[in-house]
C-alpha atoms as a PDB file:
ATOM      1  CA  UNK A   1     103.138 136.854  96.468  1.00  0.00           C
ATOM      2  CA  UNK A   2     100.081 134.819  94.674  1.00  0.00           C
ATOM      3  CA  UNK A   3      97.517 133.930  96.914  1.00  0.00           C
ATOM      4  CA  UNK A   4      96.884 130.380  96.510  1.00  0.00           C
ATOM      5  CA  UNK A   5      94.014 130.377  99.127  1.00  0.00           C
ATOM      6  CA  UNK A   6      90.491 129.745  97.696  1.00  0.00           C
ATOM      7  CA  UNK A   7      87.163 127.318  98.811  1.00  0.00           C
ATOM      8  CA  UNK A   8      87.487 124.196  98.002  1.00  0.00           C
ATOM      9  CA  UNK A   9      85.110 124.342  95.034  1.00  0.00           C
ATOM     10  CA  UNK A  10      86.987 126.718  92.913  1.00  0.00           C
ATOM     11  CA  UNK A  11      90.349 124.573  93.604  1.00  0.00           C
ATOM     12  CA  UNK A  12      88.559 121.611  92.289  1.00  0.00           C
ATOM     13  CA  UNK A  13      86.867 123.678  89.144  1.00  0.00           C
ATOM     14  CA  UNK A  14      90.035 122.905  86.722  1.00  0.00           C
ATOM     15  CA  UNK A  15      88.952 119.364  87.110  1.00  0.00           C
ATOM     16  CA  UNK A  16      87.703 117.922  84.365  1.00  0.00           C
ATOM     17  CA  UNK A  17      86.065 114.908  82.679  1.00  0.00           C
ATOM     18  CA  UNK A  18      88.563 112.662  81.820  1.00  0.00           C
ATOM     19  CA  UNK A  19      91.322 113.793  84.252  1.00  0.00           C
ATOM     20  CA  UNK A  20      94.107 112.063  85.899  1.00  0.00           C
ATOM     21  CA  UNK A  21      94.079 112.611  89.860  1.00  0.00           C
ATOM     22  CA  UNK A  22      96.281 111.200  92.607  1.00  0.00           C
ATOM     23  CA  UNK A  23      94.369 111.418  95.748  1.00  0.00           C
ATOM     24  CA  UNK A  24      96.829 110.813  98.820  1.00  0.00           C
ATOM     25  CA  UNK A  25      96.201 108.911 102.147  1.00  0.00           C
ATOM     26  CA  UNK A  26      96.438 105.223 103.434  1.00  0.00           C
ATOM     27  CA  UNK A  27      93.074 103.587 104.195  1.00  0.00           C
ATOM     28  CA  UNK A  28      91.812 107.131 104.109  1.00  0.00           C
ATOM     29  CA  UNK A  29      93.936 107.980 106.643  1.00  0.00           C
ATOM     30  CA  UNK A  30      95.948 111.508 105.049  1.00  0.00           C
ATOM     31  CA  UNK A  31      92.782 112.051 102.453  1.00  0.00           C
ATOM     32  CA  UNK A  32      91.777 115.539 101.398  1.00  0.00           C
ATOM     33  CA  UNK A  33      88.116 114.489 102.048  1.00  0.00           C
ATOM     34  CA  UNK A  34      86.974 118.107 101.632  1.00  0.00           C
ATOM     35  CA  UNK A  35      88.295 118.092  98.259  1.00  0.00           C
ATOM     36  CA  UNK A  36      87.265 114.473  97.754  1.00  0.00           C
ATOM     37  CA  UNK A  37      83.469 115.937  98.802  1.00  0.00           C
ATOM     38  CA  UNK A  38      84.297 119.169  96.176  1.00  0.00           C
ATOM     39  CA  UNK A  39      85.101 116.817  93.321  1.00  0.00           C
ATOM     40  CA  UNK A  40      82.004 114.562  94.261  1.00  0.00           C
ATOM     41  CA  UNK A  41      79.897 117.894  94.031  1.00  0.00           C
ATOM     42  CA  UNK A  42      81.287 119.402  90.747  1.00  0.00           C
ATOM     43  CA  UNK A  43      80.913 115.612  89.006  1.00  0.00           C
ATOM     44  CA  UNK A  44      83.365 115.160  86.261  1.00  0.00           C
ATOM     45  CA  UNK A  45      83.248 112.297  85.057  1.00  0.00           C
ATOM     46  CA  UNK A  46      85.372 109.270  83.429  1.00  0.00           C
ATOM     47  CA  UNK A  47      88.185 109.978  86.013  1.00  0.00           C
ATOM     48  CA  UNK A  48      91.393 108.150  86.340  1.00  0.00           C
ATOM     49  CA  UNK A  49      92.375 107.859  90.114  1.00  0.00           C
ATOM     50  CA  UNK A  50      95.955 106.928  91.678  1.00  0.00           C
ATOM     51  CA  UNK A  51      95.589 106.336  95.292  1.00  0.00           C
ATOM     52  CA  UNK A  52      97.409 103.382  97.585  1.00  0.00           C
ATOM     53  CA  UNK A  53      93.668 102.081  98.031  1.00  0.00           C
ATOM     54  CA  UNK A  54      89.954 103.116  97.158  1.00  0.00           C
ATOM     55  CA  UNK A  55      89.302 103.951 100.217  1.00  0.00           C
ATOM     56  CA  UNK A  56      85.700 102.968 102.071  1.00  0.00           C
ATOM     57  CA  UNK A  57      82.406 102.918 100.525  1.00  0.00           C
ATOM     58  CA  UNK A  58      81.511 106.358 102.206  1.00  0.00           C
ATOM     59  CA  UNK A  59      85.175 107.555 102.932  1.00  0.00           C
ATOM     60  CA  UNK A  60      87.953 108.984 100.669  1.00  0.00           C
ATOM     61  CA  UNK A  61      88.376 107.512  97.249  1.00  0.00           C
ATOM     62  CA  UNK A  62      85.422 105.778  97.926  1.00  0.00           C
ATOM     63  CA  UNK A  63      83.038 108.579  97.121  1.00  0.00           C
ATOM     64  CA  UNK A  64      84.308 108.947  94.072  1.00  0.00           C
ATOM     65  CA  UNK A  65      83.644 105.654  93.357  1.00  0.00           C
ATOM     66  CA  UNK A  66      80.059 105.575  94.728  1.00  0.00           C
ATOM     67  CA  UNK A  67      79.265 108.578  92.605  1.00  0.00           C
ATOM     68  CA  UNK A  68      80.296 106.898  89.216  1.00  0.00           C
ATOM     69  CA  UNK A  69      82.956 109.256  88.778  1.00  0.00           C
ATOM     70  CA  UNK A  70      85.768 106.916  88.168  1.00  0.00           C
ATOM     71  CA  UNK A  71      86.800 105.301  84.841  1.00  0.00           C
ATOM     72  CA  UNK A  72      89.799 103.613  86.500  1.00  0.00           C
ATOM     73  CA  UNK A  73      91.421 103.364  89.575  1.00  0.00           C
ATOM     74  CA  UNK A  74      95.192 102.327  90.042  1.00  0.00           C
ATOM     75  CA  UNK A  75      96.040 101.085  93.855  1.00  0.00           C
ATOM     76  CA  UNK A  76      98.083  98.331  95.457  1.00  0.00           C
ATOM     77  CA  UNK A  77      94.620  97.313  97.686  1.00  0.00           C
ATOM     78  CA  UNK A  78      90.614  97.727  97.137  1.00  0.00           C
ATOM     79  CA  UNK A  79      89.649  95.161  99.127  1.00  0.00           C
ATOM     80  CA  UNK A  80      88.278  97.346 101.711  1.00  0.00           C
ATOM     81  CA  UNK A  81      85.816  98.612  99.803  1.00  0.00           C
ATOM     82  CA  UNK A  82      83.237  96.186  98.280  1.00  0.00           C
ATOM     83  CA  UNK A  83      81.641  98.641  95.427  1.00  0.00           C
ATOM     84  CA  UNK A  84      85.137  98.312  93.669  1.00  0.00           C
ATOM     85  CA  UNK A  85      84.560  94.627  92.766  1.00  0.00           C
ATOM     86  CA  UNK A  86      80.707  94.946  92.222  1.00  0.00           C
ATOM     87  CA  UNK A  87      81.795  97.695  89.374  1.00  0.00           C
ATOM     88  CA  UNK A  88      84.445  95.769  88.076  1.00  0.00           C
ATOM     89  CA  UNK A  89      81.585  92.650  87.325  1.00  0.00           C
ATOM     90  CA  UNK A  90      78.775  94.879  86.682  1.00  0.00           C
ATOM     91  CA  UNK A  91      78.677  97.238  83.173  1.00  0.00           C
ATOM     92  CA  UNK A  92      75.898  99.345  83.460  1.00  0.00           C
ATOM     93  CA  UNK A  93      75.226 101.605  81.025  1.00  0.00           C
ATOM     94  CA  UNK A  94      78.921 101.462  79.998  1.00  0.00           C
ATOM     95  CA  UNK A  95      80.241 102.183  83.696  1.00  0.00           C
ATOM     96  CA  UNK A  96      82.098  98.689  84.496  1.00  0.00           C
ATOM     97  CA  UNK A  97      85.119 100.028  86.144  1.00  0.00           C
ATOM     98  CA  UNK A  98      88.292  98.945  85.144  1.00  0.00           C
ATOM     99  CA  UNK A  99      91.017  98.787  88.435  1.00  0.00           C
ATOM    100  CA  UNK A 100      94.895  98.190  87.706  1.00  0.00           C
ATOM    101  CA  UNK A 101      96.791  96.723  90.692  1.00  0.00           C
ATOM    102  CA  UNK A 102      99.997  97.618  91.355  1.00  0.00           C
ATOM    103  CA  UNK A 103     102.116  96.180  94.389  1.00  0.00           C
ATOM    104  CA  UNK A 104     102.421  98.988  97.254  1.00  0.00           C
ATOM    105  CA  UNK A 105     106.498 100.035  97.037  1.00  0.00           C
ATOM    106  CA  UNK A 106     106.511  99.618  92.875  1.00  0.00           C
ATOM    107  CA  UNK A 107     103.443 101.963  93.166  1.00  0.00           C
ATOM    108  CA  UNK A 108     105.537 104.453  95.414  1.00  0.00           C
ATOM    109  CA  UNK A 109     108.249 104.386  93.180  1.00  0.00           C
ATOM    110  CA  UNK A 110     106.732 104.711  90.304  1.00  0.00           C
ATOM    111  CA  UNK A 111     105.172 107.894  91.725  1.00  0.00           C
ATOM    112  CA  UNK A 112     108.180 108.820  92.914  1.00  0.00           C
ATOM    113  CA  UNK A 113     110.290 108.389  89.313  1.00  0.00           C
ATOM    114  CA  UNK A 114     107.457 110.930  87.816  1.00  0.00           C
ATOM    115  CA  UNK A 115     108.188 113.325  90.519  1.00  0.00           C
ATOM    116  CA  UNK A 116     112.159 113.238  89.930  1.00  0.00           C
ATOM    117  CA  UNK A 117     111.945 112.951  86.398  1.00  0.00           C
ATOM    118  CA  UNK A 118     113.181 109.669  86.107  1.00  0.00           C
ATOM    119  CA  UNK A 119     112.299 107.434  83.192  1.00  0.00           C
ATOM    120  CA  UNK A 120     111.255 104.097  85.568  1.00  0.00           C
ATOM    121  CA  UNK A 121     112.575 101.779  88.160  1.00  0.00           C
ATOM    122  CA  UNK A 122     113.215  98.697  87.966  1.00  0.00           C
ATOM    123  CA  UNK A 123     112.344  95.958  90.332  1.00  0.00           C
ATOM    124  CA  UNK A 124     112.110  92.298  90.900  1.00  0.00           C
ATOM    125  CA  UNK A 125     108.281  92.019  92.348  1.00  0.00           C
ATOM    126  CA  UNK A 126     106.486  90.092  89.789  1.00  0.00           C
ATOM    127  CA  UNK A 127     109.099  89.050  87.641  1.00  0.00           C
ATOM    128  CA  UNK A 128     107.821  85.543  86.302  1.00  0.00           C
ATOM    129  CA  UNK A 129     103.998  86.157  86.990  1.00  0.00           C
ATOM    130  CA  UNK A 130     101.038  87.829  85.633  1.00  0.00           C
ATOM    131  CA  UNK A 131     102.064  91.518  86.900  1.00  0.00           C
ATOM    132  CA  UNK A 132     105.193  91.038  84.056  1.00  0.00           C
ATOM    133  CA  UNK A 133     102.333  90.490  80.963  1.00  0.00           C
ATOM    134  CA  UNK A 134     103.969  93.115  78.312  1.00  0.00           C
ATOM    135  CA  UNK A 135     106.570  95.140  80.616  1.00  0.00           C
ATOM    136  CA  UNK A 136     110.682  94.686  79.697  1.00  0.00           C
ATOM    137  CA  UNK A 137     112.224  92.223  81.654  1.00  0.00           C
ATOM    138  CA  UNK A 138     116.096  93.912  81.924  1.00  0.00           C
ATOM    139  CA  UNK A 139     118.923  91.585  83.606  1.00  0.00           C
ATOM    140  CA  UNK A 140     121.000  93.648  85.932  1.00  0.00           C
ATOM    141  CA  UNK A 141     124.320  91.324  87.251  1.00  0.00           C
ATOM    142  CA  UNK A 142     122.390  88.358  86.698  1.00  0.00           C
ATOM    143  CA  UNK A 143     119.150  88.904  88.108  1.00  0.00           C
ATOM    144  CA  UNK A 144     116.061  89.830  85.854  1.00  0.00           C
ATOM    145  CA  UNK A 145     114.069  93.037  86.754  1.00  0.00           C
ATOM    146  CA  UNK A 146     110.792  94.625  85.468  1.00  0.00           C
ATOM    147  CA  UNK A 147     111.215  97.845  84.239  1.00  0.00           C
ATOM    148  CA  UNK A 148     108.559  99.958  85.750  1.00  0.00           C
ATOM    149  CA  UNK A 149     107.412 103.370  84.162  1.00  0.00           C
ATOM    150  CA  UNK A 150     106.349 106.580  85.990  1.00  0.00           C
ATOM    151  CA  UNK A 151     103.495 107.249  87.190  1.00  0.00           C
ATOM    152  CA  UNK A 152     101.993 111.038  86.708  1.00  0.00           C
ATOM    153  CA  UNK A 153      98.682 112.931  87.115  1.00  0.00           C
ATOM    154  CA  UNK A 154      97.585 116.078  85.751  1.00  0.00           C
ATOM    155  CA  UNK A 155      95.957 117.044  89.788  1.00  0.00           C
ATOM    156  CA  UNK A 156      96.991 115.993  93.147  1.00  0.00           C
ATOM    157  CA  UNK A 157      95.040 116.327  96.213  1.00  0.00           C
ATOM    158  CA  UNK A 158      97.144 116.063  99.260  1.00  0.00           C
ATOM    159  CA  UNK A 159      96.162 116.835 102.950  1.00  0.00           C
ATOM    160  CA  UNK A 160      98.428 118.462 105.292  1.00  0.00           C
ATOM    161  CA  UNK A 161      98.045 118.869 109.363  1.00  0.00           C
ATOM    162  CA  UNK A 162      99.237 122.614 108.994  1.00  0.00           C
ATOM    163  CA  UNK A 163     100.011 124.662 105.926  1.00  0.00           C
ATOM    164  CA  UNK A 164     101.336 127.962 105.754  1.00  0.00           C
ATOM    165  CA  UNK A 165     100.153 130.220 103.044  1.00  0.00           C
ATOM    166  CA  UNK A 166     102.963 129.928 100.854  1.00  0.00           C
ATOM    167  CA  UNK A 167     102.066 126.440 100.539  1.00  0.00           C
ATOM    168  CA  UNK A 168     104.735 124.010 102.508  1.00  0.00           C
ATOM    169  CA  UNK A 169     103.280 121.603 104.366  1.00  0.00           C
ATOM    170  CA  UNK A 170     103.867 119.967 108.015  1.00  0.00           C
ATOM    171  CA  UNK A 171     102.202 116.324 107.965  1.00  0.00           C
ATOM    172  CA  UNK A 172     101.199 114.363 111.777  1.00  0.00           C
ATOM    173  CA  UNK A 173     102.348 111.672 112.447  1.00  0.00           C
ATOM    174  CA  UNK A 174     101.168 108.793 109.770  1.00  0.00           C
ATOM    175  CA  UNK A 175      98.915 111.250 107.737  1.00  0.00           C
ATOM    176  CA  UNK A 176     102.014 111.756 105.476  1.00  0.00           C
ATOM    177  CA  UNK A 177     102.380 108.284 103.769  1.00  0.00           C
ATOM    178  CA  UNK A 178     101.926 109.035 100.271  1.00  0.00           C
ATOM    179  CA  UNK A 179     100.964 112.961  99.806  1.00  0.00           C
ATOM    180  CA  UNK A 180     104.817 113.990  99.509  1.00  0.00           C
ATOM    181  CA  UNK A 181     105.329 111.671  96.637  1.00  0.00           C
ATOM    182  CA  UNK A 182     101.934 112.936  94.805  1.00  0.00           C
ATOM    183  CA  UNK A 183     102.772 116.317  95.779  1.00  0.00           C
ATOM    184  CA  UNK A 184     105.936 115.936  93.232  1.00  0.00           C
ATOM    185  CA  UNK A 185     104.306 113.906  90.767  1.00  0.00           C
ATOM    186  CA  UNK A 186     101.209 116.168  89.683  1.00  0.00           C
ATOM    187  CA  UNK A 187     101.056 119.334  86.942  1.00  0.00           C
ATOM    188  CA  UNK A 188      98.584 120.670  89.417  1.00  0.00           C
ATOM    189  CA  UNK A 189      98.505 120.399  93.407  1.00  0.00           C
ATOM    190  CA  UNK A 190      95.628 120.946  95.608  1.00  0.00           C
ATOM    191  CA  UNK A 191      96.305 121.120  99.325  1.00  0.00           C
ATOM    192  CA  UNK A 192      93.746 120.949 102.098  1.00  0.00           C
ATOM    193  CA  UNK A 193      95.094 122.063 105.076  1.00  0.00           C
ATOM    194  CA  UNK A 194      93.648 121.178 109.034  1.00  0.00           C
ATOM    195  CA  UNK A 195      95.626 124.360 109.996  1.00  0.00           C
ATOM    196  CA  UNK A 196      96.503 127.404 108.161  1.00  0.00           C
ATOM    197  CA  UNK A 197      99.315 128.924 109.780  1.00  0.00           C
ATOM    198  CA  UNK A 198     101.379 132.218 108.772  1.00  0.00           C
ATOM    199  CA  UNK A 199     104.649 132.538 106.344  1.00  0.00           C
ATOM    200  CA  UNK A 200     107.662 131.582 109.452  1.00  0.00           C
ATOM    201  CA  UNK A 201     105.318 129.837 111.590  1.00  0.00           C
ATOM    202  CA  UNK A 202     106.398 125.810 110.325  1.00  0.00           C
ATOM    203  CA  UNK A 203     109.714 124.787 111.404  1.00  0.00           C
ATOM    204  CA  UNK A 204     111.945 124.400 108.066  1.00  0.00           C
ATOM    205  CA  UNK A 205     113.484 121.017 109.527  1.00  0.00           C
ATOM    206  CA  UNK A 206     109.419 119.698 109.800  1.00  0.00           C
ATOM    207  CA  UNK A 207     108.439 120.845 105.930  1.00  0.00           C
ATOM    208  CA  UNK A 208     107.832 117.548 104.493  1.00  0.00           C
ATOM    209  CA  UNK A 209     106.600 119.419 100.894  1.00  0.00           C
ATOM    210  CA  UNK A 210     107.763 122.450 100.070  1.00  0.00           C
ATOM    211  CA  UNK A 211     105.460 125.025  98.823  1.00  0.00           C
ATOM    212  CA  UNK A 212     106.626 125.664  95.388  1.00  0.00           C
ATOM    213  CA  UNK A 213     104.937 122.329  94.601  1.00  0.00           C
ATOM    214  CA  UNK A 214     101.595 123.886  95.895  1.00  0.00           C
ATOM    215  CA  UNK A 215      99.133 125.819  93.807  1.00  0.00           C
ATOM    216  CA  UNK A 216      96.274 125.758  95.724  1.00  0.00           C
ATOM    217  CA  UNK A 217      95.294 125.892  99.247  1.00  0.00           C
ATOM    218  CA  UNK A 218      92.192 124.924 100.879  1.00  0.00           C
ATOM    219  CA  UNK A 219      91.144 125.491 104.397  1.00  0.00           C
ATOM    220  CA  UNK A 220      88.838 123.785 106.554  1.00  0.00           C
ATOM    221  CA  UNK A 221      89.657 120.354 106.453  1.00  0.00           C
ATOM    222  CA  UNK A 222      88.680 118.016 109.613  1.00  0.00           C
ATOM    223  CA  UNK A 223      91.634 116.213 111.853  1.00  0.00           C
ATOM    224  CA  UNK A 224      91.968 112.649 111.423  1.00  0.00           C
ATOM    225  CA  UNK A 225      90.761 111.096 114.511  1.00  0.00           C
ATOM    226  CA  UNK A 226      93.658 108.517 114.944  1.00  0.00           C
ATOM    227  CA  UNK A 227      96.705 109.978 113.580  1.00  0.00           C
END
């Protein structure tokens, strides 16, 4: 069996300028933030970065942002993080950022469509405002729907509460929101795990991502304090 165990700066080494990256958690809550601090470290730059929010100014997706890393940033919410607007007003040196917002469940599902090979979903949030500009409106028995497309990323960092070293993944309590959808959605995966546990030690019924999704696993990551 391929060990998929490595520090977190060679998991992050494939990542380069220009990349696509989903980056799970929920106000930071589920973030990889030892992968997050990898990527910040390595510095590639002009990123494109799919998360529900961008983080805090010093906490998940955040960093990223701080450190000028990030050419774009597609989310449902940035409003906790101040930096996010200052970039978007404010080119410096050609590093205005530009931040697509997508309401929370069409952003789920459209993660989740790339992840079951689906061609898009279609849905009636936004139909008749500014979030319809240039998308197909479809009418389905009667009722007009945007049609949504998929949403998919070259890398994935996901967080898991315990991993096992083939890779599946066991998520506490609200940590899981959007890292099983990513997980499925991404050419490459990069797991940090708060536990590493053995092959047989994760009940099957509590696998929320199976491990054939995983290609890397990184250890060391910190519990969240809340979850």
């Amino acid at each position: 069996m391929k060990n998929k165990i490595m520090a977190a700066e060679q998991a992050v080494a494939p990542i380069g300028d220009g990349a696509v990256i989903m980056i799970g958690g929920f106000m930071a809550c589920g973030t990889p933030e030892i992968l997050v601090d990898a990527l910040v470290a390595k510095g590639p730059k002009g990123l494109t970065v799919i998360g529900n929010d961008a983080g805090f100014p010093n906490r998940g997706i955040g960093k990223l942002i701080h450190a000028g890393l990030v050419k774009t940033v597609i989310a449902s919410h940035v409003g906790l993080n101040p930096e996010v607007a200052q970039r978007m007003n404010t080119d410096v040196a050609g590093d205005k950022l530009e931040c697509v917002l997508v309401p929370q469940g069409t952003l789920a599902e459209r993660i989740r469509a790339a992840g079951f090979g689906l061609g898009g979903i279609l849905t009636p949030t936004g139909v008749g405002t500014i979030v319809a500009e240039g998308k197909r409106v479809l009418n389905v028995g009667g009722r007009d729907y945007l049609l949504e497309e998929p949403l998919h990323a070259d890398f994935a960092l996901v967080r898991g509460s315990k991993i096992d070293k083939f890779g599946n993944i066991w998520f506490h309590g609200t940590t899981v929101n959007f890292n099983p959808l990513m997980a499925a959605a991404a050419d490459h995966v990069i797991a940090a795990a708060v536990e590493l546990v053995e092959i047989g030690d994760l009940d099957p019924n509590s696998v929320s991502v199976s491990g054939i999704l995983v290609d890397t696993i990184v250890g060391g990551e910190q519990p969240w304090p809340i979850a």
